[in-house]
N, C-alpha and C. Protein backbone atom coordinates (compact mmCIF):
# COMPACT_ATOMS: atom_id res chain seq x y z
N UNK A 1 -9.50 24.29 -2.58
CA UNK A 1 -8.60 23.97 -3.69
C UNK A 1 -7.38 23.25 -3.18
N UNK A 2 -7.16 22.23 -3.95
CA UNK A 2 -5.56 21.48 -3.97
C UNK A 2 -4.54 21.62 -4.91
N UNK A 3 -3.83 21.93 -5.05
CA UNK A 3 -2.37 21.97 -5.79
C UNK A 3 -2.11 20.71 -6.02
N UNK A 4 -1.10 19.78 -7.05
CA UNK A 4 -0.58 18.88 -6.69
C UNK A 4 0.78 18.69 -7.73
N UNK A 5 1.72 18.53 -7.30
CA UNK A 5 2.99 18.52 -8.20
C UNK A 5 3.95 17.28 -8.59
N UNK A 6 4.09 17.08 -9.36
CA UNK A 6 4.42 15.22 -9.81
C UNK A 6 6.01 15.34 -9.85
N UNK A 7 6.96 14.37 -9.46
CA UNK A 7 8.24 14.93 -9.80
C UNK A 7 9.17 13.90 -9.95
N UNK A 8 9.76 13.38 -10.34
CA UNK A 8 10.63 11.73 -10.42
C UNK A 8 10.60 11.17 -11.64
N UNK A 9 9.82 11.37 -12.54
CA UNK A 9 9.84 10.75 -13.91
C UNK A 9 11.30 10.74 -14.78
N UNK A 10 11.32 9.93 -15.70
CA UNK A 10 12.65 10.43 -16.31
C UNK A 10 12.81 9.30 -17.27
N UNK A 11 13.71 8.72 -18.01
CA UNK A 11 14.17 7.73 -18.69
C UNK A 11 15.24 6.65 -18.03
N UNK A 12 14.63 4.68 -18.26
CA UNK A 12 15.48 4.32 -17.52
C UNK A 12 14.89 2.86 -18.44
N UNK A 13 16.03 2.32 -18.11
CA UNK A 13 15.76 0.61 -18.95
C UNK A 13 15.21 -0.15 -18.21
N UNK A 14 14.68 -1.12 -19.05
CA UNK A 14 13.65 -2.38 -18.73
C UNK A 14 14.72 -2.74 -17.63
N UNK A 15 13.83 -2.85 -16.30
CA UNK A 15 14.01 -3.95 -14.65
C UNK A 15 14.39 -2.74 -13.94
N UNK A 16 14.69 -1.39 -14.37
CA UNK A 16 15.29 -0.43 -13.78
C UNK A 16 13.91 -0.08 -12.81
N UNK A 17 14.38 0.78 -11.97
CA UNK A 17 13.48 1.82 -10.72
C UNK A 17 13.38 2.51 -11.00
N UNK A 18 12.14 3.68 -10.48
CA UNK A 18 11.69 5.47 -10.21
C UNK A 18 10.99 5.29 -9.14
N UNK A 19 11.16 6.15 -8.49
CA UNK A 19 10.49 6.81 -7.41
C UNK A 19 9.35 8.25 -7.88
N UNK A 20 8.43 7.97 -7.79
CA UNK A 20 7.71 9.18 -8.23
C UNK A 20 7.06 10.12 -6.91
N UNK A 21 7.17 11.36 -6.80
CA UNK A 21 6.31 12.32 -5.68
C UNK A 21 5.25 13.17 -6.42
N UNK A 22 4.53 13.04 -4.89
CA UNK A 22 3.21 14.17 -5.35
C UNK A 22 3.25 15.06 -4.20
N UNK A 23 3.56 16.45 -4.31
CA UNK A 23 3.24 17.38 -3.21
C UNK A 23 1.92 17.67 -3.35
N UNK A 24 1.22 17.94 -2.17
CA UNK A 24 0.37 18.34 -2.48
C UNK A 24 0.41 19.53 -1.68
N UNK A 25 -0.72 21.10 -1.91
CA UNK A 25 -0.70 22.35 -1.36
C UNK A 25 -2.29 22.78 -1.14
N UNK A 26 -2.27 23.51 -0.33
CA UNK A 26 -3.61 23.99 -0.30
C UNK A 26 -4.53 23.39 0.68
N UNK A 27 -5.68 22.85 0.40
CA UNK A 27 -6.65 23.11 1.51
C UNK A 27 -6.70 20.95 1.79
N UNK A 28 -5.32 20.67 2.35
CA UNK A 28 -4.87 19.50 2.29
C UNK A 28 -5.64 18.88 3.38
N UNK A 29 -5.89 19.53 4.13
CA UNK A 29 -6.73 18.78 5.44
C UNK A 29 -7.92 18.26 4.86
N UNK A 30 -8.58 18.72 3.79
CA UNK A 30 -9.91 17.87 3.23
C UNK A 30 -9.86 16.71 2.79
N UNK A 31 -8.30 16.39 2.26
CA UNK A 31 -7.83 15.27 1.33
C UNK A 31 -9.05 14.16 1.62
N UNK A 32 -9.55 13.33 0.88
CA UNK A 32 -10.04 12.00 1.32
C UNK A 32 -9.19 10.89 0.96
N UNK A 33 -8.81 11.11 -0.40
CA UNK A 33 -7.81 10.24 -0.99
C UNK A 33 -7.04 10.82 -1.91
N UNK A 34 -6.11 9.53 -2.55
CA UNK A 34 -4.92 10.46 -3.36
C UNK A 34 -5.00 8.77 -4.07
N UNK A 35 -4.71 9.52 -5.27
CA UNK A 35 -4.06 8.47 -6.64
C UNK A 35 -3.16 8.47 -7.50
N UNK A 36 -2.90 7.43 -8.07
CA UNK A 36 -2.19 7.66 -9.12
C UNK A 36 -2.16 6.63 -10.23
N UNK A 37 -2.52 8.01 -11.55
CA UNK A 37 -2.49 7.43 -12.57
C UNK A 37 -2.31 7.37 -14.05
N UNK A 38 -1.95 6.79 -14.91
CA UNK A 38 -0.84 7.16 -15.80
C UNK A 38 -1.89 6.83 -17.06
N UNK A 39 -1.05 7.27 -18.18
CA UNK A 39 -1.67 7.47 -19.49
C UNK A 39 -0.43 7.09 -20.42
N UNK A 40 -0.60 6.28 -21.33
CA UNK A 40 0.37 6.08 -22.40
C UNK A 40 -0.37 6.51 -23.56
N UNK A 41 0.54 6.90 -24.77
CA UNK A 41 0.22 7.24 -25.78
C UNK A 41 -1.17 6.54 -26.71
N UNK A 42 -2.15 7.27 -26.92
CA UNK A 42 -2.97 6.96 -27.64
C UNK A 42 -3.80 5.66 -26.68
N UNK A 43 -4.16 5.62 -24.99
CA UNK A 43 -4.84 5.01 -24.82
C UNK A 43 -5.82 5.64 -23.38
N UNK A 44 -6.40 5.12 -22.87
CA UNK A 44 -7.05 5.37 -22.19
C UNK A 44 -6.69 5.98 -20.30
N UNK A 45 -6.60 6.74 -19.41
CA UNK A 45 -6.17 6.79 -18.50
C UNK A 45 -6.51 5.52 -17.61
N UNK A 46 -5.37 5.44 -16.94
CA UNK A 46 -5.14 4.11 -16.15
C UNK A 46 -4.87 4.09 -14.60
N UNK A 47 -5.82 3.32 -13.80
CA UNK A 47 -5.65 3.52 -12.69
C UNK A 47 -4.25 2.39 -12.20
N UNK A 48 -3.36 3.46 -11.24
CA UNK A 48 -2.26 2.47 -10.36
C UNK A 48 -2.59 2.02 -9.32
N UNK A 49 -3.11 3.39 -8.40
CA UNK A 49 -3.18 3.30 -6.71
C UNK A 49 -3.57 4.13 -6.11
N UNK A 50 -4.43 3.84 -4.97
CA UNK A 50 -5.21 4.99 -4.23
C UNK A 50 -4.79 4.75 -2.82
N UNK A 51 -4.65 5.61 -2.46
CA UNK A 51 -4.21 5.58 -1.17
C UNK A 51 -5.46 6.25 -0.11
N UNK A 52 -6.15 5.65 0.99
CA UNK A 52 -6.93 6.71 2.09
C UNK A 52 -5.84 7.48 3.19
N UNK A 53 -6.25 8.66 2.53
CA UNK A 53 -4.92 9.86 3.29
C UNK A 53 -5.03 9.22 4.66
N UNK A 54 -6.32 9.29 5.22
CA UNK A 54 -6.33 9.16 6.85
C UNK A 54 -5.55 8.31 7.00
N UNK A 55 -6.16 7.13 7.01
CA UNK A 55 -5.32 5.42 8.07
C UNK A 55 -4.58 4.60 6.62
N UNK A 56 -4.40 5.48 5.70
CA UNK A 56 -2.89 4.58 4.74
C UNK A 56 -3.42 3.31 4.10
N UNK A 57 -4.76 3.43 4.23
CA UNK A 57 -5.13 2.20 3.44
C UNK A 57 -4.63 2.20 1.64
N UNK A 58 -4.38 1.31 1.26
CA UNK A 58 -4.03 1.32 0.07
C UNK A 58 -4.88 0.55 -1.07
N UNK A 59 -5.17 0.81 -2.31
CA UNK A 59 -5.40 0.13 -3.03
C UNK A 59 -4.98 -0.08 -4.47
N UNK A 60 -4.46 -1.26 -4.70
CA UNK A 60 -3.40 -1.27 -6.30
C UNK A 60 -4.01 -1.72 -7.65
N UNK A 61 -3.74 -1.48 -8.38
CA UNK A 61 -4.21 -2.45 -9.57
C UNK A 61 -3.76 -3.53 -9.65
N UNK A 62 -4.40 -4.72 -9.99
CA UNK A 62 -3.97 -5.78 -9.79
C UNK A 62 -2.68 -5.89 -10.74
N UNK A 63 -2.96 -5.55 -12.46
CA UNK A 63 -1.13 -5.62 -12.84
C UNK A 63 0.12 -5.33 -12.34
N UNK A 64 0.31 -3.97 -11.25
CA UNK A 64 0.75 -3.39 -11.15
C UNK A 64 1.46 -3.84 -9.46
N UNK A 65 0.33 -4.48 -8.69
CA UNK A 65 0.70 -4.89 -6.97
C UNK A 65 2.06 -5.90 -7.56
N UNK A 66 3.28 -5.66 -6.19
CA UNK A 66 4.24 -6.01 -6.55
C UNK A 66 5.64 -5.80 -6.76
N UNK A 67 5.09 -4.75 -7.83
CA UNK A 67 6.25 -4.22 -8.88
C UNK A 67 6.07 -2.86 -8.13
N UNK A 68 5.05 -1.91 -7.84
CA UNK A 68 4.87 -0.52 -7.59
C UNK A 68 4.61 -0.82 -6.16
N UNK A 69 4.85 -0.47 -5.33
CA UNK A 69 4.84 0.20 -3.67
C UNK A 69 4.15 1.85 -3.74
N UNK A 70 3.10 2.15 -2.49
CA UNK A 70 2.77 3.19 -2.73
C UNK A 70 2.62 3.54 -1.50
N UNK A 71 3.01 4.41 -0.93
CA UNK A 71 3.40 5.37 0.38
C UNK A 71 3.12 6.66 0.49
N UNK A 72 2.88 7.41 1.90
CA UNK A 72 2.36 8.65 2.02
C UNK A 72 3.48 9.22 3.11
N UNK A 73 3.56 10.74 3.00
CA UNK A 73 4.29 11.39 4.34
C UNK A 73 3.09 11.90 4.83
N UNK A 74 2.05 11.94 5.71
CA UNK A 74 1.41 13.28 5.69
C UNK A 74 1.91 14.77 6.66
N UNK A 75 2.83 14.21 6.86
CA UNK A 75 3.65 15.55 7.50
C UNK A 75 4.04 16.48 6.45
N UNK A 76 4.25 15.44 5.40
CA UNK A 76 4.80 16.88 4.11
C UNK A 76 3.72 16.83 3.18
N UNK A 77 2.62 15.95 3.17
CA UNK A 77 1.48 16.12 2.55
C UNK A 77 2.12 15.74 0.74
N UNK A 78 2.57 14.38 0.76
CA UNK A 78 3.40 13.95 -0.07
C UNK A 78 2.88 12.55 0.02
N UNK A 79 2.48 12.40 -1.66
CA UNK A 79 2.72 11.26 -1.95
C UNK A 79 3.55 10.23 -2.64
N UNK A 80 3.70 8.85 -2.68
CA UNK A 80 5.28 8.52 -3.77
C UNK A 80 4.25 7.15 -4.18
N UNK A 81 5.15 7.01 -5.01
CA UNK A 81 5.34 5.81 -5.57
C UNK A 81 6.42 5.37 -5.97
N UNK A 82 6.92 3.74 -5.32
CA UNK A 82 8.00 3.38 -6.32
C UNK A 82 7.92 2.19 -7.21
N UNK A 83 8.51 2.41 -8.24
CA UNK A 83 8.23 1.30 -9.46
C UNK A 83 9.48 0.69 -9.84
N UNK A 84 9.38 -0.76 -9.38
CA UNK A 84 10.21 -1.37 -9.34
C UNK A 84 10.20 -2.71 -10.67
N UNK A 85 11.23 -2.57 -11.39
CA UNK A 85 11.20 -3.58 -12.43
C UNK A 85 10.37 -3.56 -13.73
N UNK A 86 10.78 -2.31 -13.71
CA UNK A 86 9.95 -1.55 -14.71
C UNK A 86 9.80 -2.09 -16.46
N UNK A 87 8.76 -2.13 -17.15
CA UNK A 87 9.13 -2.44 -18.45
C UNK A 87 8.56 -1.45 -19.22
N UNK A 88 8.96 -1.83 -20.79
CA UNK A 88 8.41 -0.92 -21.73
C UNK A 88 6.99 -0.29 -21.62
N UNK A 89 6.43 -1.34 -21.00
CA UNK A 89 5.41 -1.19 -21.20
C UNK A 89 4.87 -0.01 -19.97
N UNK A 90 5.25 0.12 -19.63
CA UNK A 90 5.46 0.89 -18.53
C UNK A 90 5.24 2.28 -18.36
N UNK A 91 6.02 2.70 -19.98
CA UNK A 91 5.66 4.17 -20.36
C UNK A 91 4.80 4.91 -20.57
N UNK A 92 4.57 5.69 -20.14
CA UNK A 92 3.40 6.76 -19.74
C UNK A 92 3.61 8.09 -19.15
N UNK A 93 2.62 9.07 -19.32
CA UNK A 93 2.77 10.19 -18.07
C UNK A 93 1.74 9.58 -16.99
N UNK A 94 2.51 9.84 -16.10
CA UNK A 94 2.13 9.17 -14.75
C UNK A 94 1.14 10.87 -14.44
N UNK A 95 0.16 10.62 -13.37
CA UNK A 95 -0.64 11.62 -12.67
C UNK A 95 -0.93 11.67 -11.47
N UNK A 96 -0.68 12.33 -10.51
CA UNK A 96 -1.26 12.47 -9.46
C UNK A 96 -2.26 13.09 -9.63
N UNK A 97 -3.44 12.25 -8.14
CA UNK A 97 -4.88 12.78 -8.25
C UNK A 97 -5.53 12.95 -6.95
N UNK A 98 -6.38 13.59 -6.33
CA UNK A 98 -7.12 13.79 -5.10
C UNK A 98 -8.86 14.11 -5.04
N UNK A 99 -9.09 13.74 -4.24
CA UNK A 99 -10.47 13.74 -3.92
C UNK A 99 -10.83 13.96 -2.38
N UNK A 100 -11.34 14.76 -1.97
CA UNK A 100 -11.99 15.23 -0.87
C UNK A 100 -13.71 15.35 -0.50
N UNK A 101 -13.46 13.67 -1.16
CA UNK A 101 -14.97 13.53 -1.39
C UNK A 101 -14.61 11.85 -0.60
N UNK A 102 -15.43 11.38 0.17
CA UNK A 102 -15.23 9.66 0.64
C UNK A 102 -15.85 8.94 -0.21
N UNK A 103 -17.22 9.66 -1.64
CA UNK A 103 -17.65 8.21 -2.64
C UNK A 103 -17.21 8.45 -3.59
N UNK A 104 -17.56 7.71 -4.26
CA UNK A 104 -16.98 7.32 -5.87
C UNK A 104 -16.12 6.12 -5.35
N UNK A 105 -15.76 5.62 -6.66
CA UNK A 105 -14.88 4.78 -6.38
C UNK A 105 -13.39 4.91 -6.49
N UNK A 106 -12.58 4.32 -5.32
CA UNK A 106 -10.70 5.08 -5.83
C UNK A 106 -10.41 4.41 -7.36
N UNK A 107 -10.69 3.68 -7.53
CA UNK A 107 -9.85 3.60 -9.10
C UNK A 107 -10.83 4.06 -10.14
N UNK A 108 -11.92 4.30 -9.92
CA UNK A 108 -12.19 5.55 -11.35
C UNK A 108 -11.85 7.43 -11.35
N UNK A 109 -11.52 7.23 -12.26
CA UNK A 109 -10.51 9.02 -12.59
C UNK A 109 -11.85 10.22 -12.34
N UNK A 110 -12.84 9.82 -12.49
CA UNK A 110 -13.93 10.79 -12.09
C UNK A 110 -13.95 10.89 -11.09
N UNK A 111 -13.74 10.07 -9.97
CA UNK A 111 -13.77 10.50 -8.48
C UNK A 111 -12.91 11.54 -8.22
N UNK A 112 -11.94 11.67 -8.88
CA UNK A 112 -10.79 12.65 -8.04
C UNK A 112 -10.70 14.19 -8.91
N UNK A 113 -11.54 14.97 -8.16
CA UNK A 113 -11.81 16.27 -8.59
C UNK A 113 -9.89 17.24 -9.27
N UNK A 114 -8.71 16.94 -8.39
CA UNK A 114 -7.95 17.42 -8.64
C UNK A 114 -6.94 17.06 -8.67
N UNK A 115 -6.14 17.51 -10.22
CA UNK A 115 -5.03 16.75 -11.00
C UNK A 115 -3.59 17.33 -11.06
N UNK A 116 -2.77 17.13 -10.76
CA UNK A 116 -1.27 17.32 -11.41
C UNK A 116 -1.47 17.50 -13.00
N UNK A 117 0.06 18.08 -13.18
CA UNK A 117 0.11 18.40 -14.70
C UNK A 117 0.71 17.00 -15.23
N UNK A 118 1.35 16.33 -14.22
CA UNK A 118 1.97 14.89 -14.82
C UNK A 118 3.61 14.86 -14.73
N UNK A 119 3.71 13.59 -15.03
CA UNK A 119 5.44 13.31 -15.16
C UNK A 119 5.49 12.46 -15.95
N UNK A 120 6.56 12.98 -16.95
CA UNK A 120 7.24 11.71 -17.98
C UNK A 120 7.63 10.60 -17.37
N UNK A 121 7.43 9.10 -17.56
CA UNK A 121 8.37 7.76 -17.07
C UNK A 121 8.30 7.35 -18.74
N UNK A 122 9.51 6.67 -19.33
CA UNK A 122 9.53 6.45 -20.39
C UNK A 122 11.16 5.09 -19.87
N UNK A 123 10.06 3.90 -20.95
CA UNK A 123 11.23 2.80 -20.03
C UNK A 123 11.70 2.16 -21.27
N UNK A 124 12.95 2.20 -21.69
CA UNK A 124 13.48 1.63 -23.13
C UNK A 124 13.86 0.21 -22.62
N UNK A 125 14.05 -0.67 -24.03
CA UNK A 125 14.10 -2.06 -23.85
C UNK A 125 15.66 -2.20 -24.40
C-alpha cells in the first residue's frame, strides 16, 4: 500500500504560480511511477505528468510542457509540480497518482493503482 497527500492548491489570478506536493507513505520502494492529474468540473480526468521514480524520466502533456515543470525528492519520497502562468482554464482538482506496476501506459489514469484525495487550484481571470 501507498499513501499519497496533495498540498499547494489554493486561489490565484490568470499568469500567477502554484507549486503543488505529493508525499507519498508506505511501501514507497515499489513506486514505478508517479502522476499527476487534474479534473475540472463536469469533465473528464486529465493527464499532466508522469514522472519514472527511478532515473526522473519525465513525461508531460503536450498542452501543458512549458508552463508546468515536474520534479521529484526521492529522499522525502515527494513529488511537485510547478505551474507557471496559469489560466482560467486551469481550474481543477489536481491528483496525485502511483503505480508500482512498469506497464500500462503513464498517461492513462488506469495505470496508477493509487490516488490522493486531491487539491483545489482554482485560477480567476
Amino acid at each position: 500500500q501507498v499513501q499519497l497527500v496533495e498540498s499547494g492548491g489554493g486561489l490565484v489570478q490568470a499568469g500567477g504560480s502554484l507549486r503543488l506536493s505529493c508525499a507519498a507513505s508506505g511501501l514507497t520502494s515499489n513506486m514505478n511511477r508517479m502522476a499527476w492529474f487534474r479534473q475540472a468540473p463536469g469533465k473528464e480526468r486529465e493527464f499532466v505528468a508522469a514522472i519514472s521514480w527511478g532515473d526522473g524520466r519525465t513525461m508531460y502533456s503536450d498542452s501543458m510542457e512549458g508552463r508546468f515543470t515536474f520534479d521529484r525528492d526521492p529522499a522525502k519520497n515527494t513529488l511537485y509540480v510547478e505551474m507557471n502562468n496559469l489560466e482560467p482554464t486551469d481550474t481543477a482538482v489536481y491528483y496525485c497518482a502511483t503505480t508500482t506496476s512498469r506497464y500500462g501506459a503513464s498517461s492513462s489514469s488506469a495505470t496508477y493503482l493509487y490516488w490522493g484525495q486531491g487539491t483545489q487550484v482554482t485560477v480567476s481571470s
